[in-house]
Protein backbone atom coordinates (compact mmCIF):
# COMPACT_ATOMS: atom_id res chain seq x y z
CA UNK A 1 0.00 0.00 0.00
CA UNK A 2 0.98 3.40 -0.82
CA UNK A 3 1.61 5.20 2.18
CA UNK A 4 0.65 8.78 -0.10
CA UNK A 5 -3.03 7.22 -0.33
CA UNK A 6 -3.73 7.94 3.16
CA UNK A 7 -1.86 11.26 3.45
CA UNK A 8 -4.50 14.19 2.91
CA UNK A 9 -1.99 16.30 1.12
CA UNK A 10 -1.49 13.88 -1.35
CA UNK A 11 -5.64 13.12 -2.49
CA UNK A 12 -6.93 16.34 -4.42
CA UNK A 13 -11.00 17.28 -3.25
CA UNK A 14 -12.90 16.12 -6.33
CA UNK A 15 -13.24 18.59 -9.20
CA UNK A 16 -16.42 20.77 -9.26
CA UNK A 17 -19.17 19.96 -11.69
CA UNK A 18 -20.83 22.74 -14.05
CA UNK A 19 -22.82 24.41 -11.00
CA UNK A 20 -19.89 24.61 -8.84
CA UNK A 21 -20.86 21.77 -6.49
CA UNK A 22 -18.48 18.78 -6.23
CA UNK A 23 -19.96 15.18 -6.60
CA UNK A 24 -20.39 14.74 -3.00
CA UNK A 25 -22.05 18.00 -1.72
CA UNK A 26 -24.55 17.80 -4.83
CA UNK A 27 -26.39 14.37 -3.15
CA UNK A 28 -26.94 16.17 -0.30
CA UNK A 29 -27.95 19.43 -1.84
CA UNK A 30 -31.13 17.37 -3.38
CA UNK A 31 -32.97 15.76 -1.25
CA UNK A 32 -33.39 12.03 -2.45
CA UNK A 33 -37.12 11.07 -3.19
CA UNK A 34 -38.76 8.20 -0.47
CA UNK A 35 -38.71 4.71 -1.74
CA UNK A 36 -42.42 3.84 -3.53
CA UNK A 37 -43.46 7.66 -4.68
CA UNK A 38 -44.27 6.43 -7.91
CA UNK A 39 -47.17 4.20 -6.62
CA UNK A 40 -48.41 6.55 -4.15
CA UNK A 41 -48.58 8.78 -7.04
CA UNK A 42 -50.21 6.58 -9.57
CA UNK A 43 -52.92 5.20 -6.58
CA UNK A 44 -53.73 9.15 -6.29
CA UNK A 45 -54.72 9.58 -10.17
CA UNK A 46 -56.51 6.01 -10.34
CA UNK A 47 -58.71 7.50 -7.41
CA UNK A 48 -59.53 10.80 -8.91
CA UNK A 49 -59.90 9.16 -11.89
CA UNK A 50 -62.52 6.65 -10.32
CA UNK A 51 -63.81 9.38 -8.31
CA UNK A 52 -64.68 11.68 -11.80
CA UNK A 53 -66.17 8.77 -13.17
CA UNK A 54 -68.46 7.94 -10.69
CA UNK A 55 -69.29 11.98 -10.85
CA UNK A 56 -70.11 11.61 -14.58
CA UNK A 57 -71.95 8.54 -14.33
CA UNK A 58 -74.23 10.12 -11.49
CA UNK A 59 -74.47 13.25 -13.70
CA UNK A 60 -75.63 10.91 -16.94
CA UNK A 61 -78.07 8.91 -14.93
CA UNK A 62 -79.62 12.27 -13.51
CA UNK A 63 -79.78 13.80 -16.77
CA UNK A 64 -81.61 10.52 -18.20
CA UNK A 65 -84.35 10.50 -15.22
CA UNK A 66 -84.93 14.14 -16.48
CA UNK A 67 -85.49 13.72 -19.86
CA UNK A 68 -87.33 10.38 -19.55
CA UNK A 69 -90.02 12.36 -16.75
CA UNK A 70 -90.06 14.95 -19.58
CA UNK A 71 -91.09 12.22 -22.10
CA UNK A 72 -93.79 10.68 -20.02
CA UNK A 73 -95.30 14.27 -19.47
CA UNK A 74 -95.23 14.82 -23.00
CA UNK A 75 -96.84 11.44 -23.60
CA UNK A 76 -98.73 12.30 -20.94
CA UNK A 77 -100.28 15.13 -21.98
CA UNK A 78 -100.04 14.40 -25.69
CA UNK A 79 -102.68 11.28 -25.48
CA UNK A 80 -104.32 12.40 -22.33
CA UNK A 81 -107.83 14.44 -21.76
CA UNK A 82 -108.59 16.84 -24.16
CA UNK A 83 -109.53 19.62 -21.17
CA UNK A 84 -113.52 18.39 -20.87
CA UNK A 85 -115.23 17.27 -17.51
CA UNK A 86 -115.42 14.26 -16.61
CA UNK A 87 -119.32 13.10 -16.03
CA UNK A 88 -120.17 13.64 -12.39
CA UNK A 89 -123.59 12.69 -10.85
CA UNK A 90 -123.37 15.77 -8.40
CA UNK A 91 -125.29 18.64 -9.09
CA UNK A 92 -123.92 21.40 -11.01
CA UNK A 93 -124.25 24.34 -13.50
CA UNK A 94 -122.38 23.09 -16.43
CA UNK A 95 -119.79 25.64 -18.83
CA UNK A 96 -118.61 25.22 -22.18
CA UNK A 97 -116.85 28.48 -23.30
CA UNK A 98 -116.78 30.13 -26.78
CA UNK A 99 -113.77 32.57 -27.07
CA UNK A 100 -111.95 33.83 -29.75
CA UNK A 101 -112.65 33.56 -33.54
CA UNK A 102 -115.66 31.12 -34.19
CA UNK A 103 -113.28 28.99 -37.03
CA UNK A 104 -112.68 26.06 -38.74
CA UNK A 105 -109.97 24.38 -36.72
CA UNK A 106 -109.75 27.31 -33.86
CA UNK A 107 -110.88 26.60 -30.14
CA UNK A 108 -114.35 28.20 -31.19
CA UNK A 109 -114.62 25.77 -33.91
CA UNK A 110 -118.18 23.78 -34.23
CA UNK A 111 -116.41 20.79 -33.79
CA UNK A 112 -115.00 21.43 -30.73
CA UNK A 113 -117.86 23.42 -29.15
CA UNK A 114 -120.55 20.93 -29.94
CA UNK A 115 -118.65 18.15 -28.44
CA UNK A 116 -118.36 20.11 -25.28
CA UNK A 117 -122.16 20.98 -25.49
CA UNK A 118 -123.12 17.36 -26.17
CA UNK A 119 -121.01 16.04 -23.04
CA UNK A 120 -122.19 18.77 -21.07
CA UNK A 121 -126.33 18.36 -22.22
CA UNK A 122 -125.70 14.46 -21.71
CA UNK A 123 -124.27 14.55 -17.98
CA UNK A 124 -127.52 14.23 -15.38
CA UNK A 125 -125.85 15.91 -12.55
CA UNK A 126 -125.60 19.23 -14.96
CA UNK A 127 -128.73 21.20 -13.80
CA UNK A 128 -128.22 23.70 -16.56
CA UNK A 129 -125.26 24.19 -19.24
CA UNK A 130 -123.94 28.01 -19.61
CA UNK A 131 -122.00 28.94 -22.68
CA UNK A 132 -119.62 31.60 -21.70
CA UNK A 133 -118.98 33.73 -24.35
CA UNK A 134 -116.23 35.97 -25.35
CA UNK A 135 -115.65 36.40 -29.05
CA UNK A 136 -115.74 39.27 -31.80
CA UNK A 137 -117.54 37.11 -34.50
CA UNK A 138 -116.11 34.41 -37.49
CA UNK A 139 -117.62 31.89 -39.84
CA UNK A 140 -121.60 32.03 -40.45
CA UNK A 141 -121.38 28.55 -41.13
CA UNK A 142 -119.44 27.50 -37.77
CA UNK A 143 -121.79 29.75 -36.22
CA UNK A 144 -124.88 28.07 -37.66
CA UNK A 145 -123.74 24.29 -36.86
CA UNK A 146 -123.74 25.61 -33.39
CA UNK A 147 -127.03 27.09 -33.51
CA UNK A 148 -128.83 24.61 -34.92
CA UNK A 149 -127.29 21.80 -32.38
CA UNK A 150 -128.05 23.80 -29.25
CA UNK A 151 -131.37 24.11 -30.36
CA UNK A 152 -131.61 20.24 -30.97
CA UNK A 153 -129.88 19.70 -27.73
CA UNK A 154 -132.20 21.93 -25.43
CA UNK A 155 -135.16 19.96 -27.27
CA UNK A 156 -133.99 16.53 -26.66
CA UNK A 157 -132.79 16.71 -22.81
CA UNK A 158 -134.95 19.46 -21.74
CA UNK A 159 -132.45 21.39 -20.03
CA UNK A 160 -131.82 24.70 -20.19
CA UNK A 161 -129.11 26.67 -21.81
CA UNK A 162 -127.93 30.26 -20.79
CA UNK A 163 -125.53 32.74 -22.25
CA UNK A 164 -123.02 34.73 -20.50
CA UNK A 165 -121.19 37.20 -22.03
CA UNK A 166 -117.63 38.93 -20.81
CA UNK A 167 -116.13 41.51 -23.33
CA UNK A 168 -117.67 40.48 -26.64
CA UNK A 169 -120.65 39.16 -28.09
CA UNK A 170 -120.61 40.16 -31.19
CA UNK A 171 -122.03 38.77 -35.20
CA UNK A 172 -121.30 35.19 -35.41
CA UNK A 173 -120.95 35.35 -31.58
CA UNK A 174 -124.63 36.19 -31.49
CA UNK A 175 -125.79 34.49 -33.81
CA UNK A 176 -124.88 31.27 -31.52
CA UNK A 177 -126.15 33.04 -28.42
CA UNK A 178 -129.59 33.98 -30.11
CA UNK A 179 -130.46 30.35 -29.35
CA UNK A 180 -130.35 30.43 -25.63
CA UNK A 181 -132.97 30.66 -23.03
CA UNK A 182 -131.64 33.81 -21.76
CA UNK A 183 -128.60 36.09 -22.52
CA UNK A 184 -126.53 37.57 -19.45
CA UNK A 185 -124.03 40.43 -19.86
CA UNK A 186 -122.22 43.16 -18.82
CA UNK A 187 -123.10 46.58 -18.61
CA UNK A 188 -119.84 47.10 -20.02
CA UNK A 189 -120.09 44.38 -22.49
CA UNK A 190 -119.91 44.60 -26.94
CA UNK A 191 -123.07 43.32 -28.13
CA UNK A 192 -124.53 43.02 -31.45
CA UNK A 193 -123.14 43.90 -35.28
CA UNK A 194 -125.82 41.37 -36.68
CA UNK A 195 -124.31 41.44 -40.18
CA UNK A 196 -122.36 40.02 -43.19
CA UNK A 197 -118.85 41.44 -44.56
CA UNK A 198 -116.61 40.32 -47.07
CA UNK A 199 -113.65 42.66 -47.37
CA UNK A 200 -110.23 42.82 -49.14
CA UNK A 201 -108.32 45.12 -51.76
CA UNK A 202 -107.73 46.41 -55.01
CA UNK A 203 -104.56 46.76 -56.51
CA UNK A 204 -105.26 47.66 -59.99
CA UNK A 205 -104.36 51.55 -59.37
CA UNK A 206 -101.05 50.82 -58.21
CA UNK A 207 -100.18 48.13 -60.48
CA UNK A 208 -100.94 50.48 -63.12
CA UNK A 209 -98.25 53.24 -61.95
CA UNK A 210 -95.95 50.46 -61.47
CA UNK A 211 -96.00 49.16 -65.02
CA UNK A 212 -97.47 46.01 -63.65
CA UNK A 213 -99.73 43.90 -66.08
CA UNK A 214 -101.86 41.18 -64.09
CA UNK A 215 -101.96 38.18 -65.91
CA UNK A 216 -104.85 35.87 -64.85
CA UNK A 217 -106.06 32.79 -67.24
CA UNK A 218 -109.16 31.27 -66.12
CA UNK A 219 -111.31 28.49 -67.60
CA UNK A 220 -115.20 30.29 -66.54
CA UNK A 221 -116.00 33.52 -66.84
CA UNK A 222 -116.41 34.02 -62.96
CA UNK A 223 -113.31 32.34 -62.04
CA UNK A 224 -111.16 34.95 -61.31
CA UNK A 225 -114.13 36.86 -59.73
CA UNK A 226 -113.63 39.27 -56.72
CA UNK A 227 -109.77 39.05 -58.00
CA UNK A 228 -108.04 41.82 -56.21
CA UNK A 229 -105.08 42.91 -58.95
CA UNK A 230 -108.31 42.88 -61.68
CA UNK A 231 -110.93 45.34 -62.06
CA UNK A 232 -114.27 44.61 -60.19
CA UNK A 233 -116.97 43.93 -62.32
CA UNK A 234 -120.30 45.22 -61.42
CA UNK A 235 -121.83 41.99 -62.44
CA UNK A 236 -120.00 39.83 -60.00
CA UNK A 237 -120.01 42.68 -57.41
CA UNK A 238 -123.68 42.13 -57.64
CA UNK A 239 -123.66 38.69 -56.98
CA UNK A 240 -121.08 39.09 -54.29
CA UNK A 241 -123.65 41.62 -52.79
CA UNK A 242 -126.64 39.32 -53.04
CA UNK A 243 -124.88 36.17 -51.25
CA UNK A 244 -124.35 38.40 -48.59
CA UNK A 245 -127.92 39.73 -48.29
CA UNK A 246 -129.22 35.95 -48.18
CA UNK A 247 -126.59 35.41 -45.47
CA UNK A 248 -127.56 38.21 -43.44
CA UNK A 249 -131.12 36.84 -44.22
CA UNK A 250 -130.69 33.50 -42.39
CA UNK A 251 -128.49 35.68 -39.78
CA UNK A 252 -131.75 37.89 -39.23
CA UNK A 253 -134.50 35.32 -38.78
CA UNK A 254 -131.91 33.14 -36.28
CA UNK A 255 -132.36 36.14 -34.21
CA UNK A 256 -135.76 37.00 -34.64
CA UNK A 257 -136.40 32.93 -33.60
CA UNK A 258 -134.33 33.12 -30.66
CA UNK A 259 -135.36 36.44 -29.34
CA UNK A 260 -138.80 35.97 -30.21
CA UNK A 261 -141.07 38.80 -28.65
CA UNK A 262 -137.86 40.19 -26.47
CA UNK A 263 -136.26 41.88 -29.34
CA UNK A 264 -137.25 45.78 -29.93
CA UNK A 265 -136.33 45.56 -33.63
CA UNK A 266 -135.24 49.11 -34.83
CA UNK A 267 -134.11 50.28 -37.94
CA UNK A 268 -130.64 49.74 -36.21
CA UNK A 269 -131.10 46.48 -35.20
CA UNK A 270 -129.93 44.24 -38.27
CA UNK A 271 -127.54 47.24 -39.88
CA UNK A 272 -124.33 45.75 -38.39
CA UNK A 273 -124.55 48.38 -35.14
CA UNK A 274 -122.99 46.89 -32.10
CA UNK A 275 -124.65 48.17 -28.50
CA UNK A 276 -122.90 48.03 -25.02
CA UNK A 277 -124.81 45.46 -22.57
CA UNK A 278 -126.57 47.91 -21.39
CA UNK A 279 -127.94 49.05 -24.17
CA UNK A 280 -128.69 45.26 -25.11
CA UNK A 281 -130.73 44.97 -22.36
CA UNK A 282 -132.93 47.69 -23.46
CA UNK A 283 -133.12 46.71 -27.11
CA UNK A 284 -133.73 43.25 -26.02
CA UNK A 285 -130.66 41.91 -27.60
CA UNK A 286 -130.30 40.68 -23.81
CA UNK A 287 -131.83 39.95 -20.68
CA UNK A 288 -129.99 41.22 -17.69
CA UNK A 289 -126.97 42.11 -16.22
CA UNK A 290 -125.02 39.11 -14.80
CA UNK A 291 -121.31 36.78 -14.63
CA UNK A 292 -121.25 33.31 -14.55
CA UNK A 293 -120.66 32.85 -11.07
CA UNK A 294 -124.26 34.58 -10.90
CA UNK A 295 -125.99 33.28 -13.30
CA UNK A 296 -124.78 29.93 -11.36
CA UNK A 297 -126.05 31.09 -8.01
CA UNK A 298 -128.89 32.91 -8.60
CA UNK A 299 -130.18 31.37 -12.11
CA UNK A 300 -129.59 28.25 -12.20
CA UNK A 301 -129.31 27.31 -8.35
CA UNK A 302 -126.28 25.34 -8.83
CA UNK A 303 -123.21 27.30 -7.67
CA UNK A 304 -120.57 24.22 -8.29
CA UNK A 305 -119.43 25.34 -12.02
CA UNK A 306 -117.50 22.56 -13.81
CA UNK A 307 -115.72 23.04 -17.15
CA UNK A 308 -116.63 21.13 -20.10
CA UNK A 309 -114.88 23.44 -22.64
CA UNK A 310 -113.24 20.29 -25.43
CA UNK A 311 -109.17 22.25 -26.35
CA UNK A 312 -107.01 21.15 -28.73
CA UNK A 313 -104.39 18.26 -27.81
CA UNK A 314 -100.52 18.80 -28.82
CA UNK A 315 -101.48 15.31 -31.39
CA UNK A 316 -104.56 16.77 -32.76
CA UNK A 317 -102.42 20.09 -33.15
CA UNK A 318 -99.97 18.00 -35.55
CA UNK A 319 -102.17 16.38 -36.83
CA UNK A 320 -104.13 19.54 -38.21
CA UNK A 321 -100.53 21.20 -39.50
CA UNK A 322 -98.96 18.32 -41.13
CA UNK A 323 -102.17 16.24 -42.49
CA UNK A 324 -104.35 19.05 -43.50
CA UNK A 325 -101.63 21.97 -44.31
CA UNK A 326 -102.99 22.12 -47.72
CA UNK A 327 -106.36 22.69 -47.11
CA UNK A 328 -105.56 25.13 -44.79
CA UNK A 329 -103.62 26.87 -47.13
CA UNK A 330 -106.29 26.94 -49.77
CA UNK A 331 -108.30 28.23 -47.28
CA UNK A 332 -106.02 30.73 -45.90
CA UNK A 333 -105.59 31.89 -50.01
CA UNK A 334 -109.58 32.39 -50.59
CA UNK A 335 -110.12 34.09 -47.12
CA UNK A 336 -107.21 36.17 -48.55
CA UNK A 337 -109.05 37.21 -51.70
CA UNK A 338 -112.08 38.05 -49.56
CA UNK A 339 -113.73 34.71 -51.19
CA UNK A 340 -115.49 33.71 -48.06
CA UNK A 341 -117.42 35.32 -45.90
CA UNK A 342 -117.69 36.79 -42.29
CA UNK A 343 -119.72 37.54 -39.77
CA UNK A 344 -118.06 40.14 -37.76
C-alpha cells in the first residue's frame, strides 16, 4: 500500500461539476425522493380518476331521469284528456266556453264546441249548461252548426241553456247566443253587429303606376271573380252583394227565432250596429246584467261550475298542421281574396 493514499496532502478534493458543487455536496444538496413515490402517485390519479367517473356517471343517470319524466309528461299530456269534464252525478251548472274567432280548426270551432255541449247536455248531474262567451264574430257557417245543435240539444234533454257574455258578443258570436234561453251580460259588455262582410283590396291603381300587367287565365268567366289585382266587375259585385244579403237573411231570422217577442227591432237592429250590454238589455238583444258565477247562483241554483270546454291536444295540433296543411292553405288563399265570408 501506498503510504501517499492515506496522506491528505497527497488526495486532491474532487473537481467541481458545471454548477460549482463537487460530486459529493450535490447528493446532499437534493434531497433524495422516499422509496415507492411512484405508486403513491399513480394510486392518487386512479382515485380521482374513479372518483370523476363515478361523478359523470351520477351526472348521466340524472340527466336521463330528467329527460325520460319529460317524455312521459309529453306522452302524458299528448294522449291524455282533451280539457272536458269528466261526467259527475253531483249537481252542477255546467260551462262550455266560446272565445276567440268562431273557425274552422280554432278553439271556437263547431267541432269542438258541440262536443263540449253534447257532453255537457248528456251529464244528469248538470242542472243547466252556460256557454260563456267571449268572441268578436267568425264563420256564419261554424256559427250556424252551433245554432242549430243547441237548439236540438235543449229539445232533446230538456235542459236549459244560458248565455253569459264577458267583453264580446258580437255577429257570429250572437248568432250562436240567439239560441239560448236567456242572454246575461255586462253593462260594459260589446253586443250586437248582426251582419255580413266580405272585405279585401284592389290593386289595380297601383299596379298600373308600377308598369305592372296582371296576368290571370281562367277556364269560366267568374273564375277569377272578386280578384283583387283585376278590375271589379259590377256583375259579380252584384252577386257578391246578393250572397251576402241571403246570409244576413238567415243571420236575421236566427235572431228573430231566438229572441222571439224580447227583441225591440229598430231600424238599427240588423244594420251591423254593435250596442254596449246595457244598451242590449234595453233593445232586447239581452236579458240582464249578470257573470257566470251569478248566473250559477242565482239562475240556475247550482253554484258548483265545472268546465266542459273540449281544447285542442298537442297530437290533434300536428295532426291539423302536417295532415291538412294544404287545405288550410287553400283556405287561408280564398279568405285572402275576400272569397269567403264573415260575420263580424
Amino acid at each position: 500500500m501506498n503510504p501517499m493514499d492515506n496522506n491528505p496532502q497527497h488526495n486532491p478534493p474532487p473537481a467541481p461539476d458545471l454548477w460549482g458543487q463537487t460530486a459529493a455536496a450535490a447528493p446532499a444538496a437534493a434531497a433524495a425522493p422516499s422509496p415507492g413515490w411512484e405508486r403513491s402517485v399513480l394510486e392518487r390519479l386512479a382515485f380521482d380518476t374513479l372518483k370523476e367517473q363515478r361523478a359523470a356517471r351520477r351526472w348521466k343517470i340524472f340527466f336521463r331521469l330528467v329527460w325520460l319524466g319529460l317524455v312521459v309528461a309529453f306522452v302524458s299530456y299528448l294522449f291524455g284528456s282533451d280539457g272536458s269534464a269528466a261526467k259527475t252525478s253531483t249537481e252542477h251548472t255546467a260551462v262550455v266556453e266560446l272565445k276567440g274567432e268562431i273557425a274552422s280548426g280554432a278553439d271556437a270551432s263547431a267541432e269542438f264546441v258541440i262536443a263540449a255541449l253534447r257532453t255537457a247536455f248528456e251529464d244528469d248531474g248538470a242542472k243547466a249548461v252556460v256557454l260563456l262567451i267571449n268572441s268578436p264574430g267568425g264563420s256564419p257557417v261554424q256559427a250556424g252548426m252551433i245554432n242549430d245543435e243547441i237548439v236540438r240539444l235543449k229539445a232533446q234533454y230538456k235542459k236549459p241553456m244560458y248565455a253569459v257574455v264577458e267583453e264580446s258578443c258580437a255577429s257570429a258570436a250572437y248568432y250562436i247566443a240567439s239560441a239560448a234561453d236567456s242572454i246575461y251580460v255586462d253593462k260594459a259588455s260589446i253586443v250586437g253587429s248582426i251582419g255580413v262582410l266580405m272585405d279585401g283590396f284592389g290593386f289595380t291603381g297601383t299596379m298600373e303606376k308600377l308598369g305592372v300587367e296582371r296576368r290571370l287565365l281562367t277556364a269560366g268567366a267568374n273564375k277569377g271573380m272578386l280578384d283583387p289585382f283585376s278590375p271589379m266587375n259590377d256583375k259579380q259585385k252584384a252577386y257578391a252583394q246578393q250572397m251576402l244579403s241571403q246570409i244576413h237573411q238567415q243571420f236575421i231570422q236566427v235572431v228573430r227565432q231566438g229572441r222571439g217577442d224580447r227583441l225591440k227591432e229598430t231600424e238599427d237592429t240588423f244594420s251591423g250596429l254593435f250596442w254596449t250590454g246595457q244598451e242590449a238589455v234595453k233593445l232586447g238583444l239581452a236579458d240582464g246584467l249578470g257573470s257566470l258565477d251569478q248566473v250559477a247562483r242565482d239562475v240556475v241554483g247550482a253554484e258548483e261550475v265545472v268546465d266542459y270546454t273540449r281544447r285542442d291536444n298537442v297530437a290533434e295540433r300536428f295532426a291539423k298542421r302536417f295532415g291538412a296543411s294544404v287545405g288550410a292553405g287553400a283556405v287561408g288563399t280564398l279568405r285572402s281574396m275576400s272569397l269567403l265570408p264573415s260575420v263580424r
